[in-house]
Protein backbone atom coordinates (compact mmCIF):
# COMPACT_ATOMS: atom_id res chain seq x y z
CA UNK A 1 -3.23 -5.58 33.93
CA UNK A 2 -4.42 -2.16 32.46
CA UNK A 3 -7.10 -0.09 34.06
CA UNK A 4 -10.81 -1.08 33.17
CA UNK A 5 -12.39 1.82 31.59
CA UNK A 6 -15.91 1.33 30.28
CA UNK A 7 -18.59 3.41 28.89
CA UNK A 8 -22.73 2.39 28.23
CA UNK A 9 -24.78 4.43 25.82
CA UNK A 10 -27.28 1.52 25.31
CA UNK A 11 -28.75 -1.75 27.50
CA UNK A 12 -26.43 -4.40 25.97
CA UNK A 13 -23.65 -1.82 27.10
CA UNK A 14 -24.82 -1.35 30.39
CA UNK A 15 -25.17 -5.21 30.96
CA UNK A 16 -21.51 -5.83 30.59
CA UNK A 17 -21.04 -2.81 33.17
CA UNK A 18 -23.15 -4.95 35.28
CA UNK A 19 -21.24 -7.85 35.17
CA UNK A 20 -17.76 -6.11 35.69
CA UNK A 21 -19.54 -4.28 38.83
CA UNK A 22 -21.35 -7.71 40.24
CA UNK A 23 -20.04 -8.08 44.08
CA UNK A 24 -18.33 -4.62 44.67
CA UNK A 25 -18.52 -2.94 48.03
CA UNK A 26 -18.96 0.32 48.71
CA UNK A 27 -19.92 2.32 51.90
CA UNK A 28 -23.55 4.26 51.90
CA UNK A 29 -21.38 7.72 52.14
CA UNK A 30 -19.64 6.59 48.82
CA UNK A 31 -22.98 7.31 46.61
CA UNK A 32 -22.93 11.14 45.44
CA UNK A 33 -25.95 12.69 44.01
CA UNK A 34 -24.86 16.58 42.16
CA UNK A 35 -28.81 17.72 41.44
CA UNK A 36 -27.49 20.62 39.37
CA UNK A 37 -25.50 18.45 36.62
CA UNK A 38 -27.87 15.38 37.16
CA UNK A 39 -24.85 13.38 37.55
CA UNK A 40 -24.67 10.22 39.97
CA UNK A 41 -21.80 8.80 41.17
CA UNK A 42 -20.37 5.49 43.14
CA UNK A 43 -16.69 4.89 44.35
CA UNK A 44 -16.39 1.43 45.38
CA UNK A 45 -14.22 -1.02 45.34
CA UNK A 46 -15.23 -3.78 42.73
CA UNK A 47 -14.04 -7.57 42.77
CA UNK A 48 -12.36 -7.69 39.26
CA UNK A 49 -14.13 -10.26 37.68
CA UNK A 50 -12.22 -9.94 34.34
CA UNK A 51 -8.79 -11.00 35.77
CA UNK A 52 -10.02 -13.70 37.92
CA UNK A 53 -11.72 -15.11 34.65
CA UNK A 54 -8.46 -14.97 33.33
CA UNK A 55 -6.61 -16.47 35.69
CA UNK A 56 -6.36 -18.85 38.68
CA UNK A 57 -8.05 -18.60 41.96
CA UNK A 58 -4.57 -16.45 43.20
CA UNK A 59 -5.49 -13.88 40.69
CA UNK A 60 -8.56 -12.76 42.92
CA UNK A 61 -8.35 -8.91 42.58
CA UNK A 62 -10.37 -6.04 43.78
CA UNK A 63 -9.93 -2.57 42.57
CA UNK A 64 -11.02 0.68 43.47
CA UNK A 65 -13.31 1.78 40.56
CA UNK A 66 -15.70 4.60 39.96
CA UNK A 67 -19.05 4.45 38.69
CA UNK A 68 -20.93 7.27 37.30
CA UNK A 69 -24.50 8.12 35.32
CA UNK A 70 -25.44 11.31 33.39
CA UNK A 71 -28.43 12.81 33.24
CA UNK A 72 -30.21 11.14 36.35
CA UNK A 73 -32.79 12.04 37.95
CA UNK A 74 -32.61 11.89 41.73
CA UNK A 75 -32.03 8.51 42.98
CA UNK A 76 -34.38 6.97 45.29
CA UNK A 77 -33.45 4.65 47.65
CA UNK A 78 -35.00 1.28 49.10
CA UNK A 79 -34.07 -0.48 52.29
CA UNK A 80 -30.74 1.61 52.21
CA UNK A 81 -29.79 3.33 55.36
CA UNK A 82 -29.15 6.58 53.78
CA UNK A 83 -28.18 8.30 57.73
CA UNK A 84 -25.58 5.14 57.95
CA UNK A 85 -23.17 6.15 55.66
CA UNK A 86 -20.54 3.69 56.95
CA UNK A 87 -22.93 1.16 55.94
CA UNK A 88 -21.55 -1.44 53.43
CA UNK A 89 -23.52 -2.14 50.24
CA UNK A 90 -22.91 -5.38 48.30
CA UNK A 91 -23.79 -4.07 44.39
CA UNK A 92 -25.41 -7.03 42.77
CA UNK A 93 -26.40 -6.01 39.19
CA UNK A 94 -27.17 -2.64 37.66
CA UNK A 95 -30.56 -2.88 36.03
CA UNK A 96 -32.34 -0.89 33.33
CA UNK A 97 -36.08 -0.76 32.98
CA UNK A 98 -37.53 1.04 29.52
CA UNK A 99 -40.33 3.76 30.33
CA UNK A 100 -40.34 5.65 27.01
CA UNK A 101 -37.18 4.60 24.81
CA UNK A 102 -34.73 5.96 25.27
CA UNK A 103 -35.61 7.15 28.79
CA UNK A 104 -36.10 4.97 31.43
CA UNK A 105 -34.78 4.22 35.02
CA UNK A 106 -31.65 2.11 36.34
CA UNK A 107 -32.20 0.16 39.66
CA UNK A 108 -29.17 -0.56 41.11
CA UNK A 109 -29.70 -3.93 42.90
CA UNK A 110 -28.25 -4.31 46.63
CA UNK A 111 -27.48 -7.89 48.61
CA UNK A 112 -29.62 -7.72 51.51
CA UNK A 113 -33.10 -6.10 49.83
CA UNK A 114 -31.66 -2.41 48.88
CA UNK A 115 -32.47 -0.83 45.89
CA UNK A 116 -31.09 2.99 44.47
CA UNK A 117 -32.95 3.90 41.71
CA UNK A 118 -33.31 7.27 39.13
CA UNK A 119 -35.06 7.94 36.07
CA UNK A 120 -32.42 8.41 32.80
CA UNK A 121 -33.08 10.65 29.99
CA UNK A 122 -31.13 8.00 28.28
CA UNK A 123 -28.32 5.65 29.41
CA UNK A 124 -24.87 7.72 30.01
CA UNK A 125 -22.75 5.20 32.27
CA UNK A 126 -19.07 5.28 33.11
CA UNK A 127 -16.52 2.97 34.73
CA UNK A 128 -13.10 3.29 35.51
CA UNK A 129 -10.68 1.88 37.72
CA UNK A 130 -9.15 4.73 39.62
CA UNK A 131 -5.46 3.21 40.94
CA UNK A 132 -4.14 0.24 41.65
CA UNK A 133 -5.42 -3.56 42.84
CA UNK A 134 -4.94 -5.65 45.65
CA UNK A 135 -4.71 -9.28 46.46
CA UNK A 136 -7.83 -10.49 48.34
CA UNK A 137 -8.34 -14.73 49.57
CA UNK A 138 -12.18 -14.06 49.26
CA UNK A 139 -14.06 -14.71 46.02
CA UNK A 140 -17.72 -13.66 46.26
CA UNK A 141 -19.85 -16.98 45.50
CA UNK A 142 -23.58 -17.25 45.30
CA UNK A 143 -26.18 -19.81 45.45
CA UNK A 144 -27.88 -21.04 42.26
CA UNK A 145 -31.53 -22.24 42.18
């Protein structure tokens, strides 16, 4: 399977980053904020959704993947730990909330309660897969209402 490269200049974009995110893992100390670029960054390592939907249940894949916005403003965080950086995040959904189109803000949306979230000029997301995948027995699962 190829690397997953992705980029999100709108909503509808950033939605199906969202999806291909949903469940990844990533430690506290694995969220880089560079103030003088505005640029945010996540390394984590997401479950990869698009192979598993393509496959059987021995196709469950994570990958180590990189997320990363332009032009954010300095992330605030919610219920996050930010002096545990071992801590382990679950990354539910990336969310993005209109202020004055096409500015707004993107709340990235924790398991647990945690929120990170940072005012956009406009969206500018990235993902890419940055090496290779591993087997893993565990697919996440979550209760429906």
């Amino acid at each position: 399977m190829q690397q997953l490269k992705l980029a999100a200049l709108d909503e509808e974009d950033l939605s199906v980053i969202s999806a291909q995110v949903q469940d990844a893992v990533l430690k506290v100390g694995d969220i880089r904020y560079y103030p003088a670029d505005r640029h945010l960054v996540l390394v984590m390592n997401r479950f990869a959704w698009d192979v598993t939907a393509a496959g059987s249940r021995a196709s469950n894949e994570r990958r180590r993947a990189a997320l990363s916005f332009a032009q954010a403003g300095r992330p605030r965080a919610q219920n996050i730990r930010q002096d545990a950086k071992d801590a382990v995040l679950s990354l539910l959904a990336v969310n993005f909330v209109v202020s004055e189109e096409p500015a707004g803000r993107i709340d990235l949306v924790f398991a647990g309660g945690g929120t990170l979230s940072f005012d956009v000029e406009c969206i500018e997301a990235q993902l890419a897969d940055l090496g290779a995948a591993w087997a893993t027995e565990h697919r996440p699962s979550h209760e429906t209402d």
